[in-house]
Protein backbone atom coordinates (compact mmCIF):
# COMPACT_ATOMS: atom_id res chain seq x y z
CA UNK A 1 15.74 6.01 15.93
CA UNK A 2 12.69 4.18 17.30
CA UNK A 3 11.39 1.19 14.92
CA UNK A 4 7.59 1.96 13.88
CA UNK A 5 6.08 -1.24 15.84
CA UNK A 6 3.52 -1.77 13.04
CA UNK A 7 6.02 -1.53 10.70
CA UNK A 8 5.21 -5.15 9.56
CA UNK A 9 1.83 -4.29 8.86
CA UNK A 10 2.57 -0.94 6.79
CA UNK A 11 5.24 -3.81 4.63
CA UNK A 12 1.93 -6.44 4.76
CA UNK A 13 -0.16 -3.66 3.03
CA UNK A 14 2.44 -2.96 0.22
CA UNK A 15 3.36 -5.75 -0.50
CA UNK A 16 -0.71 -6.55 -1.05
CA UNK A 17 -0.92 -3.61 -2.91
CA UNK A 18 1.87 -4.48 -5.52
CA UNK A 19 0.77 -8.38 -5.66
CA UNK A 20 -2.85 -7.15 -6.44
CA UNK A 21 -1.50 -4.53 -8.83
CA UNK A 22 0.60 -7.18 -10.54
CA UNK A 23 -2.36 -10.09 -11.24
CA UNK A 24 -4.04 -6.65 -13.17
CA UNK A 25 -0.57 -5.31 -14.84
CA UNK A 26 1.75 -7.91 -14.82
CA UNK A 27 4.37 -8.70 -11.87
CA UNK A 28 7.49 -7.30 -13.58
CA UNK A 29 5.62 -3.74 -14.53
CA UNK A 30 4.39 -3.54 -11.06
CA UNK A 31 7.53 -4.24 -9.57
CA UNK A 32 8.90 -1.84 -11.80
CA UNK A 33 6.73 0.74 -10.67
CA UNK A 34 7.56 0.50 -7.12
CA UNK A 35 11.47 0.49 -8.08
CA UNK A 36 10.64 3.96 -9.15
CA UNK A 37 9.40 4.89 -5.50
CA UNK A 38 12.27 5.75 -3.65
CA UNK A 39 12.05 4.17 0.20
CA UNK A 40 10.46 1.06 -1.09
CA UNK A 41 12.65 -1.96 -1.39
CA UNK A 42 10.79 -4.46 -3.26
CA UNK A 43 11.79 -8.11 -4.47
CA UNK A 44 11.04 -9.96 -8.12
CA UNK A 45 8.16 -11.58 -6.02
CA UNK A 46 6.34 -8.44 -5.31
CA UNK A 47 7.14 -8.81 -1.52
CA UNK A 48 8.23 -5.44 -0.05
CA UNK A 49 10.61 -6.14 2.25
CA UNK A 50 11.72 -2.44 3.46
CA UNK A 51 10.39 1.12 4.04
CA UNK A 52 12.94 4.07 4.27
CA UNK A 53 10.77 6.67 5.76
CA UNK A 54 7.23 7.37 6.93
CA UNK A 55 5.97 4.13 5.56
CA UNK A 56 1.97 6.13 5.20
CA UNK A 57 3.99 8.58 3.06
CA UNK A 58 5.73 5.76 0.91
CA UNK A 59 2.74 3.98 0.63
CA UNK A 60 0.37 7.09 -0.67
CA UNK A 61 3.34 7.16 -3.37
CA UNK A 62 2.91 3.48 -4.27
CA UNK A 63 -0.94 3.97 -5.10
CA UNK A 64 -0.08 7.27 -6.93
CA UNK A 65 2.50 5.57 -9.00
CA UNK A 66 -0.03 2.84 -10.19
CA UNK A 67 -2.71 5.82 -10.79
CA UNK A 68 -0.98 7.27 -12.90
CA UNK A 69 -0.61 3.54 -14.75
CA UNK A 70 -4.20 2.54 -14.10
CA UNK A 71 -6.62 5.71 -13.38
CA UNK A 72 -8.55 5.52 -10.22
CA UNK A 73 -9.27 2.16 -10.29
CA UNK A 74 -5.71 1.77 -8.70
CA UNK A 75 -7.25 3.04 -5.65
CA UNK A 76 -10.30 0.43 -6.34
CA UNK A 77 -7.84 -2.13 -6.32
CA UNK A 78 -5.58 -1.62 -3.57
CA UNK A 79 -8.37 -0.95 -0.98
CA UNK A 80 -9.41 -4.30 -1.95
CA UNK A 81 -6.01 -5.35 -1.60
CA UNK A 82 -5.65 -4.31 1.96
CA UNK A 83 -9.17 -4.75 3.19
CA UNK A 84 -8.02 -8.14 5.42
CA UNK A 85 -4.87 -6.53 6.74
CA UNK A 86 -6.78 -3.28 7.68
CA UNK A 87 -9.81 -5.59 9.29
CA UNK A 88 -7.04 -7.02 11.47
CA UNK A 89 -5.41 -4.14 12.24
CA UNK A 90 -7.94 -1.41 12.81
CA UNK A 91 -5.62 1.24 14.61
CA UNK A 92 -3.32 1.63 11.63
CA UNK A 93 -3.37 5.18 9.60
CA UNK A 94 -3.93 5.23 6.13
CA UNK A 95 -2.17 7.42 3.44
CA UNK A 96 -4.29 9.85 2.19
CA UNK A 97 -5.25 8.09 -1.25
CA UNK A 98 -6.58 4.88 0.38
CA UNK A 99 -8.86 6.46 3.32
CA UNK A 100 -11.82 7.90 0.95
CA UNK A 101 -12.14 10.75 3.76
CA UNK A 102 -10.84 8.41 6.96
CA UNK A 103 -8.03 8.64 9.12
CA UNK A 104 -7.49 5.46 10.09
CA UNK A 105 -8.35 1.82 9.12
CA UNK A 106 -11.02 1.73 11.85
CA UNK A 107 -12.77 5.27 10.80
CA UNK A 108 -12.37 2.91 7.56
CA UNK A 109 -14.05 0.11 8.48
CA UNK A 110 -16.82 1.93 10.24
CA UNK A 111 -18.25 3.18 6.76
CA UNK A 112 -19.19 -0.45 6.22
C-alpha cells in the first residue's frame, strides 16, 4: 500500500484540531473524544500520531465528534485551528465539514 505523501499534514491538522478543541473543552475530554474515533491514534498530549484509513474521512469524523459536544461552533473552531496548516499547504482536500462548500484548502483560501 502506497503511503499518502501528505500524510503529515492530514496528522498536523488533527492534531490542531484536538489541541484547539481541548483549550475550549479540556485536554482529557478532547482526547477522549478522539479515542472514540476509530483510525485515530491520539496521545495524552493531544498530538495525533496515526491515521488508519482515508485520513479526510477520519478527520470529517473528528469535527463531527466534537459537534456533537460543542454545536457548530466546533466547525468555527477547527477551521481556525487549521487555517496556518491549510495556508501552507493549499493543495490538500478537506473533509466535507471543514470546506463550507470547497474542495480543497486552496478553493478555501480563495473565499478570503
Amino acid at each position: 500500500m502506497e503511503e499518502n505523501p501528505d500524510l503529515k499534514s492530514y496528522l498536523s491538522l488533527g492534531t490542531a484540531i484536538v489541541q484547539k478543541q481541548a483549550g475550549i473543552i479540556g485536554l482529557d475530554l478532547a482526547v477522549a473524544k478522539v479515542r472514540k474515533i476509530g483510525g485515530i491514534l491520539v496521545d495524552d498530549s493531544g498530538q495525533v500520531f496515526q491515521l488508519l484509513g482515508d485520513p479526510i474521512e477520519l478527520l470529517g469524523k473528528l469535527v463531527e465528534e466534537y459537534v456533537r459536544l460543542s454545536g457548530e461552533a466546533a466547525v468555527k473552531f477547527s477551521t481556525q485551528a487549521i487555517d496556518s496548516i491549510v495556508k501552507n499547504n493549499p493543495h490538500l482536500k478537506l473533509p466535507k465539514q471543514l470546506q463550507k462548500g470547497y474542495s480543497s484548502a486552496e478553493e478555501f483560501l480563495k473565499s478570503f
